[in-house]
C-alpha atoms as a PDB file:
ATOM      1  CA  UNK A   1      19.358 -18.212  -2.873  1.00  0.00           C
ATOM      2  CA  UNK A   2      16.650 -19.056  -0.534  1.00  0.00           C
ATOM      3  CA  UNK A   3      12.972 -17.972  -2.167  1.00  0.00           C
ATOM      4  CA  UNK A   4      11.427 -16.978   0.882  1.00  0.00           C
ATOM      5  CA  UNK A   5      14.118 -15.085   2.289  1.00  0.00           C
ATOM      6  CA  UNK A   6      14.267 -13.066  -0.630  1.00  0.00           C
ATOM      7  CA  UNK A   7      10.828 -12.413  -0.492  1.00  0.00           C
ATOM      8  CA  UNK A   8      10.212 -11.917   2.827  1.00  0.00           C
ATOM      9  CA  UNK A   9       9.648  -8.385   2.106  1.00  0.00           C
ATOM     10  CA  UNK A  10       7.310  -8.010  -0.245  1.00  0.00           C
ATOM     11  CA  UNK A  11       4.539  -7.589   1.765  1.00  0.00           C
ATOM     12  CA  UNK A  12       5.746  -4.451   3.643  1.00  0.00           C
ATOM     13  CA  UNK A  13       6.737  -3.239   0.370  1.00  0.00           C
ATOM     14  CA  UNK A  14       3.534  -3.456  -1.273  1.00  0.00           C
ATOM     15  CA  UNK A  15       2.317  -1.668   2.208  1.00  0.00           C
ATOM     16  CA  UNK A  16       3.944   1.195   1.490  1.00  0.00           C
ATOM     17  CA  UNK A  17       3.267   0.892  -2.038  1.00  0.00           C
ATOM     18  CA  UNK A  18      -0.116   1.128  -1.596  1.00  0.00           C
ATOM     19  CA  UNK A  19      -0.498   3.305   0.926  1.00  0.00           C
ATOM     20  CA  UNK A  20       1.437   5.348  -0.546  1.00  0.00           C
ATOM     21  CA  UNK A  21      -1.252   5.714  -3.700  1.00  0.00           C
ATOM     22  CA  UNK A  22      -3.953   5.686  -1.175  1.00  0.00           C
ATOM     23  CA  UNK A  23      -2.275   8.706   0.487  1.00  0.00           C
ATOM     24  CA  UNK A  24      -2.202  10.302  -3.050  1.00  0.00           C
ATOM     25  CA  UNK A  25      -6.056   9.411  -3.438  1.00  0.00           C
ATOM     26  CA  UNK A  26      -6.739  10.497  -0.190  1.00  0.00           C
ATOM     27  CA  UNK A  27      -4.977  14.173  -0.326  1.00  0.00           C
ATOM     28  CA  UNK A  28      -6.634  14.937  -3.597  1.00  0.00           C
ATOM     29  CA  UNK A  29      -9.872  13.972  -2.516  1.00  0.00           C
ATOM     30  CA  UNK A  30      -9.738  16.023   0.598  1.00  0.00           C
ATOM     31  CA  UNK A  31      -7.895  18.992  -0.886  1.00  0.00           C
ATOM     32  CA  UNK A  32     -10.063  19.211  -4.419  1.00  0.00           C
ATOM     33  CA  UNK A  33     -13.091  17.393  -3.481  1.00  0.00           C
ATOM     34  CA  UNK A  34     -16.047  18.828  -4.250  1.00  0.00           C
ATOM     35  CA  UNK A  35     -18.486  17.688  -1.465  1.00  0.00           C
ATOM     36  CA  UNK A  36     -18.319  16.092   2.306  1.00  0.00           C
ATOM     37  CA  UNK A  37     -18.379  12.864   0.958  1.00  0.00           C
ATOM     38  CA  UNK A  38     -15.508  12.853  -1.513  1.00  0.00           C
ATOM     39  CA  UNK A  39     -13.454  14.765   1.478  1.00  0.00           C
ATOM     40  CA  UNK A  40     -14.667  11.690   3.956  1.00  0.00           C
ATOM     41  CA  UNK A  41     -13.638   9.474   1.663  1.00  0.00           C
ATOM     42  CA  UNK A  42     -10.460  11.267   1.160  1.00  0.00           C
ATOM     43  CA  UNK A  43      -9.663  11.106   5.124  1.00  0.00           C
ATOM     44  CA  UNK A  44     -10.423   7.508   4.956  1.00  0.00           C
ATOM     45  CA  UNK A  45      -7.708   7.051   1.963  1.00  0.00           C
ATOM     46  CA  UNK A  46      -5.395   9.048   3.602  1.00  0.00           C
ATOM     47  CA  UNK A  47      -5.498   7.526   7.354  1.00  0.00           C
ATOM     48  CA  UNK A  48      -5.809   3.937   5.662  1.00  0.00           C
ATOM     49  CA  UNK A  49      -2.847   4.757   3.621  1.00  0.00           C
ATOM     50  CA  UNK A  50      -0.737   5.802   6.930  1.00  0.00           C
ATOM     51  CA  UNK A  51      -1.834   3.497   8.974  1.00  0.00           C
ATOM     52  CA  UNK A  52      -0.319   0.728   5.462  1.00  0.00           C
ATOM     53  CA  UNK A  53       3.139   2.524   6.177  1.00  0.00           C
ATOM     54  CA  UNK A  54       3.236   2.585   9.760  1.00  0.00           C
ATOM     55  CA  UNK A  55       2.595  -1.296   9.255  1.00  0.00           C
ATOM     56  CA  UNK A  56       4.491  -1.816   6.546  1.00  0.00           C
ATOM     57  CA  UNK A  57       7.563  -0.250   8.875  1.00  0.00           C
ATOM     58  CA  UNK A  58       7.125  -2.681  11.765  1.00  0.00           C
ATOM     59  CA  UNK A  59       7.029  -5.228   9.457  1.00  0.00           C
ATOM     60  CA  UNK A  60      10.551  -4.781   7.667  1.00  0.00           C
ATOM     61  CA  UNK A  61      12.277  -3.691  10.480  1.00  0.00           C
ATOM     62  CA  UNK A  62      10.977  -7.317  12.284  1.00  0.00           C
ATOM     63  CA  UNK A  63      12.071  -9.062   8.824  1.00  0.00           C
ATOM     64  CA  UNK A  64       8.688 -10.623   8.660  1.00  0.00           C
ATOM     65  CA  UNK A  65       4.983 -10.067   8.540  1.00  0.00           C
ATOM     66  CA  UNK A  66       3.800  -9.475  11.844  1.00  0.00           C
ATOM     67  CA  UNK A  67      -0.003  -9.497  12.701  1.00  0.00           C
ATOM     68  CA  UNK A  68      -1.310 -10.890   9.266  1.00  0.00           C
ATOM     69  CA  UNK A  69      -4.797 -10.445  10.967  1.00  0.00           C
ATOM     70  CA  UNK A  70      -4.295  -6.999  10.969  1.00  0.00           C
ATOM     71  CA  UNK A  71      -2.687  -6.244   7.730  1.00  0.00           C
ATOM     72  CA  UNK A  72      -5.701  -8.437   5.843  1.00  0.00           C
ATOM     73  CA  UNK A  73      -7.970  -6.076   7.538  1.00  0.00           C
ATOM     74  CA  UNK A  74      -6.133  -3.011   6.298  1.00  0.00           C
ATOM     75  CA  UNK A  75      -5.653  -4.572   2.713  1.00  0.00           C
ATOM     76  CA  UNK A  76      -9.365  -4.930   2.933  1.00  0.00           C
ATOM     77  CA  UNK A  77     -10.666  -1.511   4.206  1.00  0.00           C
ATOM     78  CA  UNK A  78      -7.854  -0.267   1.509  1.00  0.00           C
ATOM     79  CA  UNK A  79      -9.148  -2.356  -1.286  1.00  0.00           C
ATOM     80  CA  UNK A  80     -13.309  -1.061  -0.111  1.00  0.00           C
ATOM     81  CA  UNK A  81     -11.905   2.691   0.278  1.00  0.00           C
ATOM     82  CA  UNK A  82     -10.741   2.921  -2.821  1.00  0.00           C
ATOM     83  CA  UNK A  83     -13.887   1.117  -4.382  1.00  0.00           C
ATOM     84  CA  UNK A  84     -15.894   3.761  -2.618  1.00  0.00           C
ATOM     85  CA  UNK A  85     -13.647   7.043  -3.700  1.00  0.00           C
ATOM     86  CA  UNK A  86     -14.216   5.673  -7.346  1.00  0.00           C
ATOM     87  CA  UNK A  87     -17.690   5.493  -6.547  1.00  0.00           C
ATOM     88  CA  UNK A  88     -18.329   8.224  -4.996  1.00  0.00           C
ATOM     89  CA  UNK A  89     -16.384  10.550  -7.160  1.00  0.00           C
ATOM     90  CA  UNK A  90     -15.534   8.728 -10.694  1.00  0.00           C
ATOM     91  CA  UNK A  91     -14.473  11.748 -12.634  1.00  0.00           C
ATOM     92  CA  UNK A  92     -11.729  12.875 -10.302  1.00  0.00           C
ATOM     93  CA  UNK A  93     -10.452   9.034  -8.953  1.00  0.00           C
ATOM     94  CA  UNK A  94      -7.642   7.512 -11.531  1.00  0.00           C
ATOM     95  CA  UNK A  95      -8.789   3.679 -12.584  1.00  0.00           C
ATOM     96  CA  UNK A  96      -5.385   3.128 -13.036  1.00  0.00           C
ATOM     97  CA  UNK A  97      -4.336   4.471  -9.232  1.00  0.00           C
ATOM     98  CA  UNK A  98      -7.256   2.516  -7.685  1.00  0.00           C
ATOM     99  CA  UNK A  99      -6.545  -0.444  -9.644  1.00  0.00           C
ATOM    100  CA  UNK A 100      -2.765  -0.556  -8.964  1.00  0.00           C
ATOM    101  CA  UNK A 101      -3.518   0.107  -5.031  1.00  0.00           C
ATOM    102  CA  UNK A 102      -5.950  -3.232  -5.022  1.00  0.00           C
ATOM    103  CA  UNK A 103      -3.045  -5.327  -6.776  1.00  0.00           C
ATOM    104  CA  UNK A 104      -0.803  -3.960  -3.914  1.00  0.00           C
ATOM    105  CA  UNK A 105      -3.834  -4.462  -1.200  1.00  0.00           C
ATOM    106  CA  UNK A 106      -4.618  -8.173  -2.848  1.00  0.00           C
ATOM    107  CA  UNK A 107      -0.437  -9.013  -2.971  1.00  0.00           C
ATOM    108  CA  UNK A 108      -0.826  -8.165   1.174  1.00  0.00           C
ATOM    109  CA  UNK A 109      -3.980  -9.252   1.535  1.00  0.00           C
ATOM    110  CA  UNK A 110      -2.954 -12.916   0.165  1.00  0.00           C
ATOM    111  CA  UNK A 111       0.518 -12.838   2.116  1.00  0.00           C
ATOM    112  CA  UNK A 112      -1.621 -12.508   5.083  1.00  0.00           C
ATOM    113  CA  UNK A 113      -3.812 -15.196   4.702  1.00  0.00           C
ATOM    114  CA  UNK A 114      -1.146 -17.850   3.482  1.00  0.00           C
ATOM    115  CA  UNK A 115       0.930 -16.986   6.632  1.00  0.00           C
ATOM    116  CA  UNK A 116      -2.372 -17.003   8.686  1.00  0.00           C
ATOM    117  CA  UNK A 117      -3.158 -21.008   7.287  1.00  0.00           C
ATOM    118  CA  UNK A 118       0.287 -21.975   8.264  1.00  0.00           C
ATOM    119  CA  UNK A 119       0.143 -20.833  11.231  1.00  0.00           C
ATOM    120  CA  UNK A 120      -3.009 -22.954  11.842  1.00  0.00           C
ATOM    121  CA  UNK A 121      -2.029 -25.861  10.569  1.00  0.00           C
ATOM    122  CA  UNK A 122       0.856 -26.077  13.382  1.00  0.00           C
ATOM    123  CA  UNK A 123       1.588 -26.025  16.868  1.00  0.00           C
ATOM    124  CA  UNK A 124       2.954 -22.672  18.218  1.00  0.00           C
ATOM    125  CA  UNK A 125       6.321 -25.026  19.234  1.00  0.00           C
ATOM    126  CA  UNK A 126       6.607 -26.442  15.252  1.00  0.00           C
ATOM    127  CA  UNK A 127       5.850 -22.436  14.213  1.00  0.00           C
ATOM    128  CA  UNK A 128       8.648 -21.020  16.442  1.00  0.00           C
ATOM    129  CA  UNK A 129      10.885 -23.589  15.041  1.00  0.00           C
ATOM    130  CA  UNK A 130      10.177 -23.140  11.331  1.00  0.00           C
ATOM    131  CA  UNK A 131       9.901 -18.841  11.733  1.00  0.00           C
ATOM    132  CA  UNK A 132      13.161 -17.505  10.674  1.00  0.00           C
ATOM    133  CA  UNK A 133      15.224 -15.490  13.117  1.00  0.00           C
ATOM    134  CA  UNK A 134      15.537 -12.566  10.278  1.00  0.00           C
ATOM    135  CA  UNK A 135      16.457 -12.664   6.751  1.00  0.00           C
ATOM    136  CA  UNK A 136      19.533 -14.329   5.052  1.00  0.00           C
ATOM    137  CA  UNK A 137      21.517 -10.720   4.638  1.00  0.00           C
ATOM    138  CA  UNK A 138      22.650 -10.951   1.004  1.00  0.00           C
ATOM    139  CA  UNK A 139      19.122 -12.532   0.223  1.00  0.00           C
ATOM    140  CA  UNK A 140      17.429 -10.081   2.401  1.00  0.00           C
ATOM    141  CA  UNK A 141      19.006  -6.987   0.237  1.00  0.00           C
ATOM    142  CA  UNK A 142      18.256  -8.378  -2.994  1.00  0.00           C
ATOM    143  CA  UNK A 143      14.622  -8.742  -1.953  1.00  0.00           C
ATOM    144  CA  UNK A 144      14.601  -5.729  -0.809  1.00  0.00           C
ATOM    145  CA  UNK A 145      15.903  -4.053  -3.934  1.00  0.00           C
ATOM    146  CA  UNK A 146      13.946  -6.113  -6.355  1.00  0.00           C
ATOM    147  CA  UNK A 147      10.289  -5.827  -4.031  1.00  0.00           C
ATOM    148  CA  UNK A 148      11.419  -2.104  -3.944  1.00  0.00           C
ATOM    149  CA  UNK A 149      11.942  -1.839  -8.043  1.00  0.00           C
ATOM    150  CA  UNK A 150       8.643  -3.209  -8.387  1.00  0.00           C
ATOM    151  CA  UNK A 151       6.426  -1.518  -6.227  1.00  0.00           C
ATOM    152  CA  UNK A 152       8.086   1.784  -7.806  1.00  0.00           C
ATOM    153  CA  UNK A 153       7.390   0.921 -10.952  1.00  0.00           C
ATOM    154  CA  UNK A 154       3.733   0.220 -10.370  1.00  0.00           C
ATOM    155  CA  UNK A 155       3.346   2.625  -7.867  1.00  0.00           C
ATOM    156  CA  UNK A 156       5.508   6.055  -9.524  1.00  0.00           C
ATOM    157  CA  UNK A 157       2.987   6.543 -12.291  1.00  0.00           C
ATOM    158  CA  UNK A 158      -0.061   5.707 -10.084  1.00  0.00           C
ATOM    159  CA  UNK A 159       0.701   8.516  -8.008  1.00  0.00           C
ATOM    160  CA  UNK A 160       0.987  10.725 -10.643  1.00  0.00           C
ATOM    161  CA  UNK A 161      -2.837   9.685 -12.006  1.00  0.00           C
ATOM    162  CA  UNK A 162      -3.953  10.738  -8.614  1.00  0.00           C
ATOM    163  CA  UNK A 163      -5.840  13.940  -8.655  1.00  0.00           C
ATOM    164  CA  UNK A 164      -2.761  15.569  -5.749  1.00  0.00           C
ATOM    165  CA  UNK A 165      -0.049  13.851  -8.280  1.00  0.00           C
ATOM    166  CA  UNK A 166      -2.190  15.922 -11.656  1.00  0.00           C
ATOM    167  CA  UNK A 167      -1.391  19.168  -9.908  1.00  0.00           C
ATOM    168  CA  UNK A 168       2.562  19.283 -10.217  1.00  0.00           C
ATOM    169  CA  UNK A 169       4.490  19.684 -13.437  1.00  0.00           C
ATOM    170  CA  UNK A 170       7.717  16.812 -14.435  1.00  0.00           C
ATOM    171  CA  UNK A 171      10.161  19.020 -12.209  1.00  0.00           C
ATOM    172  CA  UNK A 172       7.529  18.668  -9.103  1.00  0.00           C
ATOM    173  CA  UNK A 173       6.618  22.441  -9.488  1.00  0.00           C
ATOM    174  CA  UNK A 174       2.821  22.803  -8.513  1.00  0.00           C
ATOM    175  CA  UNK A 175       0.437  24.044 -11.423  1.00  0.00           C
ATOM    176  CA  UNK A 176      -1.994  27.077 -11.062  1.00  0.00           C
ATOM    177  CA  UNK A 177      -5.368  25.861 -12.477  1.00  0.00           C
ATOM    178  CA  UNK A 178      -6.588  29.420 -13.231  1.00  0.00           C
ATOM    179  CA  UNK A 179      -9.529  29.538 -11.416  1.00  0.00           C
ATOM    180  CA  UNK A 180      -9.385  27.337  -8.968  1.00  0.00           C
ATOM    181  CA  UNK A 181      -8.402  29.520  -5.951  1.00  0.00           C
ATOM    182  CA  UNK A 182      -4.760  27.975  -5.299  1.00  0.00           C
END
């Protein structure tokens, strides 16, 4: 089974994955923050993490990573986002959620840049010859499936850290916090 055909994936996986968590970050910080920072920061989270999915989407369904440029500069702004949400509002944040989304953001981040040296290092004729037309399919499904298991597992109790994710019981049944207005 061919390596980079099975992992071809990953990157769009660990997209989603991470946008995913800073969507979670996001939502709590604009829905329980307690000042117009922490909500600001929130928005940020949140648009970052859509904008991670939206990316993450074009990339699978192309069966490769398409504009590394632009996917090291959202792994970036996601990886100083979620620096600043801990910052700016430490009690609230999850250390585990942050830190999982900057493994995801650093996984993309690094894809990005690898695929960006290759690309310099050859001719646009040698690139378009070596670029493969889509993935192998049975090697293309398995990376899917194992990217997928991973990212889930990282990103499953990450979410649940996140201050949106603490509000819901294990049957995904909101919570009243007496006093709390909701």
């Amino acid at each position: 089974m061919n390596l980079a055909a099975l992992t071809r994936s990953w990157p769009s996986l660990a997209a989603w994955g991470a946008g995913l968590v800073q969507l979670g970050l996001g939502g709590g910080m604009v829905t329980r923050g307690v000042d117009v920072a922490s909500r600001s920061v929130g928005l940020v989270l949140a648009t970052v993490g859509a904008t991670a999915l939206v990316w993450g989407i074009i990339a699978l369904a192309r069966g490769r990573l398409v504009a590394p440029g632009v996917a090291m500069a959202i792994a970036l702004l996601g990886t100083l986002s979620a620096g600043v949400a801990l910052f700016v509002d430490p009690v609230r944040v999850s250390v585990h959620a942050v830190a999982v989304a900057v493994a995801l953001w650093l996984a993309l981040g690094v894809a990005s840049a690898v695929l960006l040296r290759r690309r310099s290092r050859r001719s646009s004729a040698d690139d378009a010859q070596a670029r493969p037309s889509g993935p192998a399919p049975a090697a293309g499904v398995a990376g899917i499936i194992v990217g997928a298991l991973a990212v889930a597992i990282l990103v499953t109790p990450a979410l649940s850290a996140a201050e949106a994710g603490s509000y819901v019981d294990d049957s995904g049944n909101p919570i009243v916090v007496p006093g709390h207005g909701h």
